[in-house]
Protein backbone atom coordinates (compact mmCIF):
# COMPACT_ATOMS: atom_id res chain seq x y z
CA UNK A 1 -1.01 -3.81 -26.88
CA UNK A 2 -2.11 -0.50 -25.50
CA UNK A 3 -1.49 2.56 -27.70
CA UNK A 4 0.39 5.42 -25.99
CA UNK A 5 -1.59 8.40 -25.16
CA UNK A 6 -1.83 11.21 -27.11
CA UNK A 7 -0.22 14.36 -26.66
CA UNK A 8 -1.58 16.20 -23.02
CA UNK A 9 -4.09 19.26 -23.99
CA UNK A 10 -2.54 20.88 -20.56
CA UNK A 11 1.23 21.70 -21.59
CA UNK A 12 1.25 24.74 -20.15
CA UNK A 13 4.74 25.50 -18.06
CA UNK A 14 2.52 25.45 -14.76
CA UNK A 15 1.13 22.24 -15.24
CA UNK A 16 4.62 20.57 -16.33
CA UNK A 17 6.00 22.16 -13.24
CA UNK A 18 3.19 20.98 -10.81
CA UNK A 19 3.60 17.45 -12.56
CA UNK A 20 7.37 17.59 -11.78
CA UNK A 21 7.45 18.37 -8.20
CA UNK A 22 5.18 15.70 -7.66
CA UNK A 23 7.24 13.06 -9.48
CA UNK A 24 10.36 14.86 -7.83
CA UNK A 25 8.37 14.83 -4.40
CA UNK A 26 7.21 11.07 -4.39
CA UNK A 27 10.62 9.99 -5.30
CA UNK A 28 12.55 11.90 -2.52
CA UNK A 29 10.14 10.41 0.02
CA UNK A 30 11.12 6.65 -1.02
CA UNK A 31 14.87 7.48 -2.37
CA UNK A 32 15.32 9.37 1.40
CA UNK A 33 15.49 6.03 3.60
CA UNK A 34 17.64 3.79 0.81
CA UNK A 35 20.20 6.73 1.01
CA UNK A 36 19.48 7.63 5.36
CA UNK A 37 19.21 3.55 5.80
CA UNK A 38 21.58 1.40 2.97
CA UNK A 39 24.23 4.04 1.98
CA UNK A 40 24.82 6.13 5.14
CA UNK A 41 23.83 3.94 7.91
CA UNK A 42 22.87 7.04 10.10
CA UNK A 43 22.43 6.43 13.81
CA UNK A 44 18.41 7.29 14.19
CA UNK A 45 16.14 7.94 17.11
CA UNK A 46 12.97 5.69 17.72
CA UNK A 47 10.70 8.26 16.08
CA UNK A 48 12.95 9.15 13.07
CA UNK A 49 13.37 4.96 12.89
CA UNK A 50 9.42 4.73 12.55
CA UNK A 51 8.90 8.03 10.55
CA UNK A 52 11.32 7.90 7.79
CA UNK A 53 10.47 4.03 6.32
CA UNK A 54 6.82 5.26 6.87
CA UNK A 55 7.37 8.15 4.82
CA UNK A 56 9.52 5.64 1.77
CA UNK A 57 6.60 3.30 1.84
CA UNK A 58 4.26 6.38 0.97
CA UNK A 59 6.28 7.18 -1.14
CA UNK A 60 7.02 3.97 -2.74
CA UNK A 61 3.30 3.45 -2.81
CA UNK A 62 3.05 6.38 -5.46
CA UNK A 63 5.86 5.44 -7.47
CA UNK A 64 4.82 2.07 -7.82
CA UNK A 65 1.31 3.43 -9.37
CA UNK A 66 2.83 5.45 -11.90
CA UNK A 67 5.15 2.45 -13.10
CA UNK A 68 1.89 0.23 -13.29
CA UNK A 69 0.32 2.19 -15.23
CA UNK A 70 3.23 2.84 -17.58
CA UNK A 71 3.50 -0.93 -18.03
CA UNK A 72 0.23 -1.16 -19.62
CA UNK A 73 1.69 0.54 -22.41
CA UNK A 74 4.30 -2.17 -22.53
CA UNK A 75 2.97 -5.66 -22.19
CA UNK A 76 -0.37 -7.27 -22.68
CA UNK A 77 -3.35 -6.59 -21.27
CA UNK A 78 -4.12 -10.10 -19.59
CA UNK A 79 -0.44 -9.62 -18.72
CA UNK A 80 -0.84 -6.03 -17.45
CA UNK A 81 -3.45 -7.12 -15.32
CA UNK A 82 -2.27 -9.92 -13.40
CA UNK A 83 1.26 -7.67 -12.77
CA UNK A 84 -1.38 -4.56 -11.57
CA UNK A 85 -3.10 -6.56 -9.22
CA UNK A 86 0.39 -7.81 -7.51
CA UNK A 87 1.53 -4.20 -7.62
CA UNK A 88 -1.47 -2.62 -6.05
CA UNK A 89 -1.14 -4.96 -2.65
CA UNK A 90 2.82 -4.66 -2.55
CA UNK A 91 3.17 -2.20 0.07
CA UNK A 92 0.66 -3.39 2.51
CA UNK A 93 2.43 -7.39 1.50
CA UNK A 94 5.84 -6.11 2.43
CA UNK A 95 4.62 -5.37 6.57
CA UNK A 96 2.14 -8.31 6.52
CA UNK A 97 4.70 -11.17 5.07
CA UNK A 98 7.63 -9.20 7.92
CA UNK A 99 4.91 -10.03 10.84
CA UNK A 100 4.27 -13.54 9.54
CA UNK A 101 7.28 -14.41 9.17
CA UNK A 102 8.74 -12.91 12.54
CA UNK A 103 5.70 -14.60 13.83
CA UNK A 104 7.01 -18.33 13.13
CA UNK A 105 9.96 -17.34 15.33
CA UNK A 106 8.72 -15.11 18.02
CA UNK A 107 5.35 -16.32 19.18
CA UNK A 108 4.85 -12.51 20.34
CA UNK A 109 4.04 -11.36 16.79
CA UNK A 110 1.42 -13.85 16.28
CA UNK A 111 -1.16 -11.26 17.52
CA UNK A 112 0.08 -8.73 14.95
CA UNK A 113 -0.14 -10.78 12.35
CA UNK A 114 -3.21 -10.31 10.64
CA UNK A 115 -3.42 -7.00 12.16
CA UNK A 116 -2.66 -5.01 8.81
CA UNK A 117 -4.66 -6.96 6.72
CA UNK A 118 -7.95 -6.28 8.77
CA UNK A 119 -7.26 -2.58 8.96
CA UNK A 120 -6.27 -2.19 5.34
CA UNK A 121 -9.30 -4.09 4.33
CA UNK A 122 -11.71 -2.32 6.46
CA UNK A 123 -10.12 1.23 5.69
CA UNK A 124 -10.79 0.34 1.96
CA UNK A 125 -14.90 0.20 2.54
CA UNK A 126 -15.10 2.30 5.85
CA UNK A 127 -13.13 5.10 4.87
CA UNK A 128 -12.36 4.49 1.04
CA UNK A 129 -15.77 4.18 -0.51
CA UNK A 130 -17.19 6.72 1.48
CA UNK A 131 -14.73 8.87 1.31
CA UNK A 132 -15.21 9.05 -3.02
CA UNK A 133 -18.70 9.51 -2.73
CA UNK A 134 -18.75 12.16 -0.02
CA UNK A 135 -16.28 14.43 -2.13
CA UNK A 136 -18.41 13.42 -5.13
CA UNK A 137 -21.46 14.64 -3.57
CA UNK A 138 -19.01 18.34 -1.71
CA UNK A 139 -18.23 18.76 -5.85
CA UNK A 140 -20.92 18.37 -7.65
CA UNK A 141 -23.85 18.02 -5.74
CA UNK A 142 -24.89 14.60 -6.75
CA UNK A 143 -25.82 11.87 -4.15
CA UNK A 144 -25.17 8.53 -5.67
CA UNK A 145 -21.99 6.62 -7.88
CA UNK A 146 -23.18 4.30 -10.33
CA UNK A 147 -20.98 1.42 -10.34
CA UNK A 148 -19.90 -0.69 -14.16
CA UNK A 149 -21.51 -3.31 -14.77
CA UNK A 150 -18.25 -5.22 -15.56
CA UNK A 151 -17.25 -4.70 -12.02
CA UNK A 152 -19.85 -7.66 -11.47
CA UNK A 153 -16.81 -10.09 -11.36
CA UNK A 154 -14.75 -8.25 -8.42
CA UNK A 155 -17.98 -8.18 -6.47
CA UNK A 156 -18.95 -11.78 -6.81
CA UNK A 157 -14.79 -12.73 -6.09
CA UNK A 158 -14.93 -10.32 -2.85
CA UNK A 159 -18.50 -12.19 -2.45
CA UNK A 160 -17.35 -16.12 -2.47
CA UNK A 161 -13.51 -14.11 -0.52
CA UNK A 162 -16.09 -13.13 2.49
CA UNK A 163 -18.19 -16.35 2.65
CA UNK A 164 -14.64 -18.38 3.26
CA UNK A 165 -13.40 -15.78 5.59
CA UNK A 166 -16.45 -16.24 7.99
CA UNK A 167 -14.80 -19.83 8.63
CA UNK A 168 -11.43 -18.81 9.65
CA UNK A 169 -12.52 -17.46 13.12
CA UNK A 170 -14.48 -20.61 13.55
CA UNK A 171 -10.87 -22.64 12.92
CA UNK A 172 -8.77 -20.45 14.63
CA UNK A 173 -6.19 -20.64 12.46
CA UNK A 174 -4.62 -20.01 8.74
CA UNK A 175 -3.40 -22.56 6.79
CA UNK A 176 -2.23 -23.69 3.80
CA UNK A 177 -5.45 -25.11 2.79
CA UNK A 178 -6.40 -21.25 2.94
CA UNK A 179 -3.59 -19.88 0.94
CA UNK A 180 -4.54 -22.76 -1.67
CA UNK A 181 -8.50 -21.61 -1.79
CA UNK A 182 -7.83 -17.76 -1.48
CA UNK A 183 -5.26 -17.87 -3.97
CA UNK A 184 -6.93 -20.26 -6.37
CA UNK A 185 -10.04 -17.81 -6.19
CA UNK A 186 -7.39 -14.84 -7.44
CA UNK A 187 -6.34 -16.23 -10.03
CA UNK A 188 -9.92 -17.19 -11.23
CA UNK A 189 -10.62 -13.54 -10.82
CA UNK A 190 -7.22 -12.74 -12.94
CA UNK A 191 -8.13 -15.07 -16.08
CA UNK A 192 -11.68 -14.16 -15.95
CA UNK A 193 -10.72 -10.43 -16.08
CA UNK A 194 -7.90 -11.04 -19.26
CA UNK A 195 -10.87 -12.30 -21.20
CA UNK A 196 -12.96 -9.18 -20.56
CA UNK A 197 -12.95 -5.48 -22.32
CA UNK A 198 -9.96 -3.77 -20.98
CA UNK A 199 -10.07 0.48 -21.43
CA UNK A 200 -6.81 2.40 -22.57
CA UNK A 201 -5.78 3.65 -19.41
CA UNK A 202 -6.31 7.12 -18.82
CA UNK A 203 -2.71 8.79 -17.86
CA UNK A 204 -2.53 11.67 -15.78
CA UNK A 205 0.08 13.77 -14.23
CA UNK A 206 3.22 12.28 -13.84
CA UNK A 207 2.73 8.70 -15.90
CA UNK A 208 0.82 11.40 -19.13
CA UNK A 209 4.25 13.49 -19.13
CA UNK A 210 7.17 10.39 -18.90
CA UNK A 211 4.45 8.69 -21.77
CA UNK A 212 5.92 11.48 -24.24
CA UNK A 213 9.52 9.97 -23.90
CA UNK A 214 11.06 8.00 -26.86
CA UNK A 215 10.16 4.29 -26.30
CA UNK A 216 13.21 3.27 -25.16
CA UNK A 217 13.87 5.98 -22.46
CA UNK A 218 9.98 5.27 -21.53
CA UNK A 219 11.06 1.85 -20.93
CA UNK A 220 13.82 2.78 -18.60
CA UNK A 221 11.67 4.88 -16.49
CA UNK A 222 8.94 2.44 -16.26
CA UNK A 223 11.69 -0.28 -15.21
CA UNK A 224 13.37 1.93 -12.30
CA UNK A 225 9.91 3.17 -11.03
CA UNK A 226 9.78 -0.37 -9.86
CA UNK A 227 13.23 -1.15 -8.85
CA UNK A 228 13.50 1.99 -6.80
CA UNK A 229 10.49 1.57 -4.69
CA UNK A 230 10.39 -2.05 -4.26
CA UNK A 231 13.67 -1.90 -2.95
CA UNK A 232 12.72 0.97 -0.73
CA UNK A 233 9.80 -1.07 0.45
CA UNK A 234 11.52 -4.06 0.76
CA UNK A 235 14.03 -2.19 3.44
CA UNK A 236 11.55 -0.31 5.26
CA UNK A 237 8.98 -2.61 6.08
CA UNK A 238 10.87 -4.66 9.03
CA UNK A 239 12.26 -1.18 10.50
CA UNK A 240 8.62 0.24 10.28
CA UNK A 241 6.81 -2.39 11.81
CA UNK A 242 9.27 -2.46 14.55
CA UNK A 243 9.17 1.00 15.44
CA UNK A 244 5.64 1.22 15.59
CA UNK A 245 5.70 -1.50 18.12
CA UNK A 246 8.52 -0.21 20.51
CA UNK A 247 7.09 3.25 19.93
CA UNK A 248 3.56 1.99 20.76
CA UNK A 249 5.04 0.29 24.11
CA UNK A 250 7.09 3.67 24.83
CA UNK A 251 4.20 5.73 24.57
CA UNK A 252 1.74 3.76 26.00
CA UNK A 253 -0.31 2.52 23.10
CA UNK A 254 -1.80 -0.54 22.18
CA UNK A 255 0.92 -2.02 19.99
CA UNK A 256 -2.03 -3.90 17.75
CA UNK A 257 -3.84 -0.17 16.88
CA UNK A 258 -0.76 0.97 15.43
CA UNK A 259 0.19 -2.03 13.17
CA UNK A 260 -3.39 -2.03 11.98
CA UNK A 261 -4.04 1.23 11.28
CA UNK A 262 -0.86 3.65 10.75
CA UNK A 263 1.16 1.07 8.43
CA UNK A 264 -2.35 0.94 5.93
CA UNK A 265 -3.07 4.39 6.09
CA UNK A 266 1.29 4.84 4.61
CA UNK A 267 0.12 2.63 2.11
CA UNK A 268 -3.39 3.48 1.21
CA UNK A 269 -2.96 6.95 1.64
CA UNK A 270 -1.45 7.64 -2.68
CA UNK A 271 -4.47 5.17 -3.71
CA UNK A 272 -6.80 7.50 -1.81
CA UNK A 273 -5.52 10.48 -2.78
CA UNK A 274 -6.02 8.79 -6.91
CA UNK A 275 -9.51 7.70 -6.02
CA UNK A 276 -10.07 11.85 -4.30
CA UNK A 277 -8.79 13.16 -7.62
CA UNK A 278 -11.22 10.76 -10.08
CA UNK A 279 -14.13 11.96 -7.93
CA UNK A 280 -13.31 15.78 -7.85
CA UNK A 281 -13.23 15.50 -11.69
CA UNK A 282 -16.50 14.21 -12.07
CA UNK A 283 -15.50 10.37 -12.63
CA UNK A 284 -16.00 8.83 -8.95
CA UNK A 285 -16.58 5.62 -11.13
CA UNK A 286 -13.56 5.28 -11.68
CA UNK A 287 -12.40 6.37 -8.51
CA UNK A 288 -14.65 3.79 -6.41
CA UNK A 289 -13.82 1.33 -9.17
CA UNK A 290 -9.87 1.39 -8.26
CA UNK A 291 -10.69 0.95 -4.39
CA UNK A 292 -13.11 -2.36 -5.29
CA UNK A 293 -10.64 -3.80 -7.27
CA UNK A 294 -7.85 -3.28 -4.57
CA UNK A 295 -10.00 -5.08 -2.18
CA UNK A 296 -10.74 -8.01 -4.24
CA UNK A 297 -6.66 -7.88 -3.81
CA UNK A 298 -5.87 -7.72 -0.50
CA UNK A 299 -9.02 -10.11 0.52
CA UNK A 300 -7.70 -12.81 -1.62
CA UNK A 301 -3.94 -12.59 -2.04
CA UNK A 302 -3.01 -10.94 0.85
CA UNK A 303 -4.98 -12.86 3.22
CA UNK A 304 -4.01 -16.02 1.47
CA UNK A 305 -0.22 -15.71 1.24
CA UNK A 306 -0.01 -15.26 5.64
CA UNK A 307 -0.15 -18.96 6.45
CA UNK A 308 2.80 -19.77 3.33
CA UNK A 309 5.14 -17.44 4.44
CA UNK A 310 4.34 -18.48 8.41
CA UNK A 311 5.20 -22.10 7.15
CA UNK A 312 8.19 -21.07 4.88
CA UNK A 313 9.75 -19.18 7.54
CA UNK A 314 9.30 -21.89 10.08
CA UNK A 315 10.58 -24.58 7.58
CA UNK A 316 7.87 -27.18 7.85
CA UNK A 317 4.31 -26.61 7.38
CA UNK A 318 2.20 -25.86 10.09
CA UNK A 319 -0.59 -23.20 10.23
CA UNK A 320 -0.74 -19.99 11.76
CA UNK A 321 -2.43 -19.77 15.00
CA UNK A 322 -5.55 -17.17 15.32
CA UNK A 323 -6.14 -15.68 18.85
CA UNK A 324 -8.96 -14.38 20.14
CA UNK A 325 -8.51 -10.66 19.00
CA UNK A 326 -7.33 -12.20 15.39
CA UNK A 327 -10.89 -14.15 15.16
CA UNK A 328 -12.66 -11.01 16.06
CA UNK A 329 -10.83 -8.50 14.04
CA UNK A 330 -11.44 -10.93 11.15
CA UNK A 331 -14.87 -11.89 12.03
CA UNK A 332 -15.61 -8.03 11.93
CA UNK A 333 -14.00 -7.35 8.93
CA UNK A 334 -15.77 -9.79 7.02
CA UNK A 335 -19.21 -8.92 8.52
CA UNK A 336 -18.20 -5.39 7.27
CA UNK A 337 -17.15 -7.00 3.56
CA UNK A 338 -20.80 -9.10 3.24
CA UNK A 339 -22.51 -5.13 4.11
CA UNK A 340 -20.69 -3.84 1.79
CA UNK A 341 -21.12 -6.26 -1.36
CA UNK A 342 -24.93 -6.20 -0.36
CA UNK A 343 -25.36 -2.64 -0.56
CA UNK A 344 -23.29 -2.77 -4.24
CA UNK A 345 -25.25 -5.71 -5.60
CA UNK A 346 -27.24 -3.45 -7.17
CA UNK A 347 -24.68 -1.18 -9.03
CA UNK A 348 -25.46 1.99 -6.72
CA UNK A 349 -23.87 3.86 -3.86
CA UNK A 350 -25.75 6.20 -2.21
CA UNK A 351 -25.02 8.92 0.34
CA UNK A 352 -27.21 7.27 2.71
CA UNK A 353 -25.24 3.62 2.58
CA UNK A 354 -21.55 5.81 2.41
CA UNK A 355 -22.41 7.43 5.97
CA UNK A 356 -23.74 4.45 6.98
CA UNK A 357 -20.58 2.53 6.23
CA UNK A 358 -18.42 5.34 7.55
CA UNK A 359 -20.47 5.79 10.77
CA UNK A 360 -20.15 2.49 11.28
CA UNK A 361 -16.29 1.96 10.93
CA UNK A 362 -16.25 5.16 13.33
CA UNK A 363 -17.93 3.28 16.43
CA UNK A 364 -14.81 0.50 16.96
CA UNK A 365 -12.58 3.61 17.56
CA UNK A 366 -15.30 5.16 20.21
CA UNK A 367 -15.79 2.00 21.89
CA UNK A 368 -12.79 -0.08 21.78
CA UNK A 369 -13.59 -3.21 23.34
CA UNK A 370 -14.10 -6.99 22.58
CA UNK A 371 -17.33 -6.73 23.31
CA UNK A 372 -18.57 -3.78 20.73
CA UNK A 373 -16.45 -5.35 18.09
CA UNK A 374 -18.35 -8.63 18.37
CA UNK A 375 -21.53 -6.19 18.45
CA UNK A 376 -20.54 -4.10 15.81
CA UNK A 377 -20.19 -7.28 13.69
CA UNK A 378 -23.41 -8.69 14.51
CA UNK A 379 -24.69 -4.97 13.89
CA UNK A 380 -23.58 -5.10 10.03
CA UNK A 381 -25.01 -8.77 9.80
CA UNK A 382 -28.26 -7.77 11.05
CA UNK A 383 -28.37 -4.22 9.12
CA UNK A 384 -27.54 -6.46 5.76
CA UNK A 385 -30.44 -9.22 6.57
CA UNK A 386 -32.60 -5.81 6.97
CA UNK A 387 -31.55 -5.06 3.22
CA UNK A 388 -32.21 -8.75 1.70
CA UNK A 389 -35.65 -8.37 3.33
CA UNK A 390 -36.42 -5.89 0.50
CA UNK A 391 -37.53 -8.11 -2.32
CA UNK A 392 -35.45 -5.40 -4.75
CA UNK A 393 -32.12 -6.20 -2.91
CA UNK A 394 -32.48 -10.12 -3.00
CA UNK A 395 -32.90 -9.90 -6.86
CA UNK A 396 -29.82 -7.66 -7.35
CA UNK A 397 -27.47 -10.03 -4.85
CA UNK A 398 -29.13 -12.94 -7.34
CA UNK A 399 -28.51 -10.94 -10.48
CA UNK A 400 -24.94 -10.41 -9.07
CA UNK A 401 -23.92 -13.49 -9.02
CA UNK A 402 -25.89 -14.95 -12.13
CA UNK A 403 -24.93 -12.30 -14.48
CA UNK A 404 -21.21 -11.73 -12.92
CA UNK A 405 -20.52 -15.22 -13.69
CA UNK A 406 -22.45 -16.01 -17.43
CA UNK A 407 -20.65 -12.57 -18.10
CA UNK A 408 -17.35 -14.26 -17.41
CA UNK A 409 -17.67 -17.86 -18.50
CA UNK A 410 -15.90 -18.93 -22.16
């Protein structure tokens, strides 16, 4: 069981108010559309119906951080784990299982269905990682994150995650052979991780000040900083995904841009802002270690839970039908994933591989076309063959995977 933390060195009456109006802050945002949406039932305008759940899913998002890390105080660590890794893809879940599941009904949605997984995924590496290291590098002047060496096993799951996805554009289709195989390879990753060395988490903010409380009024808080924003979540995520649509179709806009990238960046955007904070205070280990292990998370039970709820919903099983943008969204995203893992294997980021990664994700926003995304895939398949030709890199994907899985076998 982990310890509580000791008493914050910062208890100044600055830093307890900062701390507040934060906690105060995140909970307005996802207590604002329970009270607008379930209690008042206000009459709303398109924009205010697309804003507001965006905003409660934000601030759900942050909420539902500070609870999981409370919890580890609470429950065991293999426990504590397992419960983390659900929590962490929960807001991005709550959109992606509304599509899928309007999707067995409405063949419309089909096209949107994967549509927040790809972007979430590919915001992760394109912006995410890059992102660390580049405010890493503004701070301190250093050019390169070393990664842990325990992080082998989330690069060897997101490794064997990647291989399997490159077959779903060739099938055109999710099933629940899929949800079986990327689910299966979760909770591989889940028990081999329980077995491993597991640090005290390091509170901050918020979670260090609601530690202090008497255990029983600790427990409280930890319980309703789940209730509170899962509900929120859970009543914002059909309004949200359906105003982005008719908003997209009012104003114009490709309906599939803004499901794929607006609804992850609501989501992403307190995990970020976590990863921003680790880097400006000299840890972007830790930082760019939180944004690996959340894509091990979405690229394995995210992707994998699409075809059960499409079948669930539909009430017979049946698998969910790719299209052609689908198959190329997901054909790039993996191609993006194998660059990626490559450019880890050998525990080091470097400035030159985070612009690369970020220049790269830039391009399918100046050239928006079929074509260039095919491209732009091939492009990070041939730029990652141009790394294995370096006898240094081949030895570090093969130490990857040797040492990531001895260092996880019992």
């Amino acid at each position: 069981m982990t310890r509580p933390p000791r008493r914050p060195t910062l208890s100044q009456p600055l830093a307890r108010l900062r701390d507040g109006a934060v906690f105060a802050a995140a909970l307005a945002l996802a207590g604002q559309w329970i009270v607008v949406h379930a209690v008042l039932h206000l009459p709303l305008g398109p924009v205010a119906e697309t804003i507001l759940p965006g905003l409660a899913i934000f601030g759900s998002a942050a909420v539902l951080s500070w609870g999981a890390e409370l919890a580890q105080l609470e429950i065991s660590q293999a426990l504590a784990l397992a419960f983390l890794a659900l929590v962490a893809v929960l807001p991005e879940y709550a959109v992606d299982m509304y599509l899928a599941w309007k999707a067995a009904h409405d063949p419309s949605y089909i096209s949107f269905a994967a549509a927040n997984m790809t972007g979430a995924n590919r915001l992760l590496i394109g912006v995410g990682w890059s992102t660390v290291l580049l405010v890493y590098w503004w701070s301190s002047g250093r050019r390169a994150i070393v990664v842990k060496p325990q992080q082998r096993l989330e690069l060897v799951t997101l490794m064997v995650a990647t291989a399997y996805a490159f077959v779903l554009p060739l099938k055109r289709s999710l099933s629940l052979v899929d949800t079986v195989c990327f689910i299966a390879l979760f909770a591989w990753y889940i028990r081999c991780a329980s077995r491993g060395h597991v640090e005290e988490p390091g509170l901050a903010g918020p979670p260090e000040r609601i530690a202090l409380l008497p255990r029983r009024w600790r427990r409280l808080v930890t319980v309703l900083l789940f209730v509170l924003p899962a509900y929120a979540i859970f009543i914002s995520a059909e309004p949200f995904a359906d105003g982005l649509l008719h908003n997209a179709r009012r104003l114009g806009i490709e309906e599939f841009i803004l499901i794929q990238w607006l609804a992850p960046l609501a989501s992403e955007s307190p995990e970020f802002i976590i990863a921003i904070i680790f880097a400006l205070r000299g840890n972007p280990t830790a930082g760019l270690g939180t944004l690996i292990s959340s894509k091990v998370n979405q690229w394995t039970l995210l992707i994998g839970m699409l075809p059960l709820v499409y079948s669930i919903s539909g009430g017979h099983i049946m698998p969910m039908p790719l299209d052609g943008r689908q198959t190329e969204e997901i054909f790039l995203t993996a191609a993006q994933s194998v660059l990626a893992l490559v450019i880890l294997a050998n525990l080091s980021f470097g400035l030159g591989e985070a612009l690369l990664l970020i220049g790269l994700f830039i391009l399918q926003f100046v050239f928006p076309t079929p074509e260039i995304r095919v491209l732009l895939a091939g492009g990070y398949l041939v730029i990652t063959a141009g790394y294995l030709l370096h006898p240094g890199f081949r030895r570090s994907v093969a130490d990857l995977f040797r040492l990531g899985w001895r260092s996880h076998q019992g």
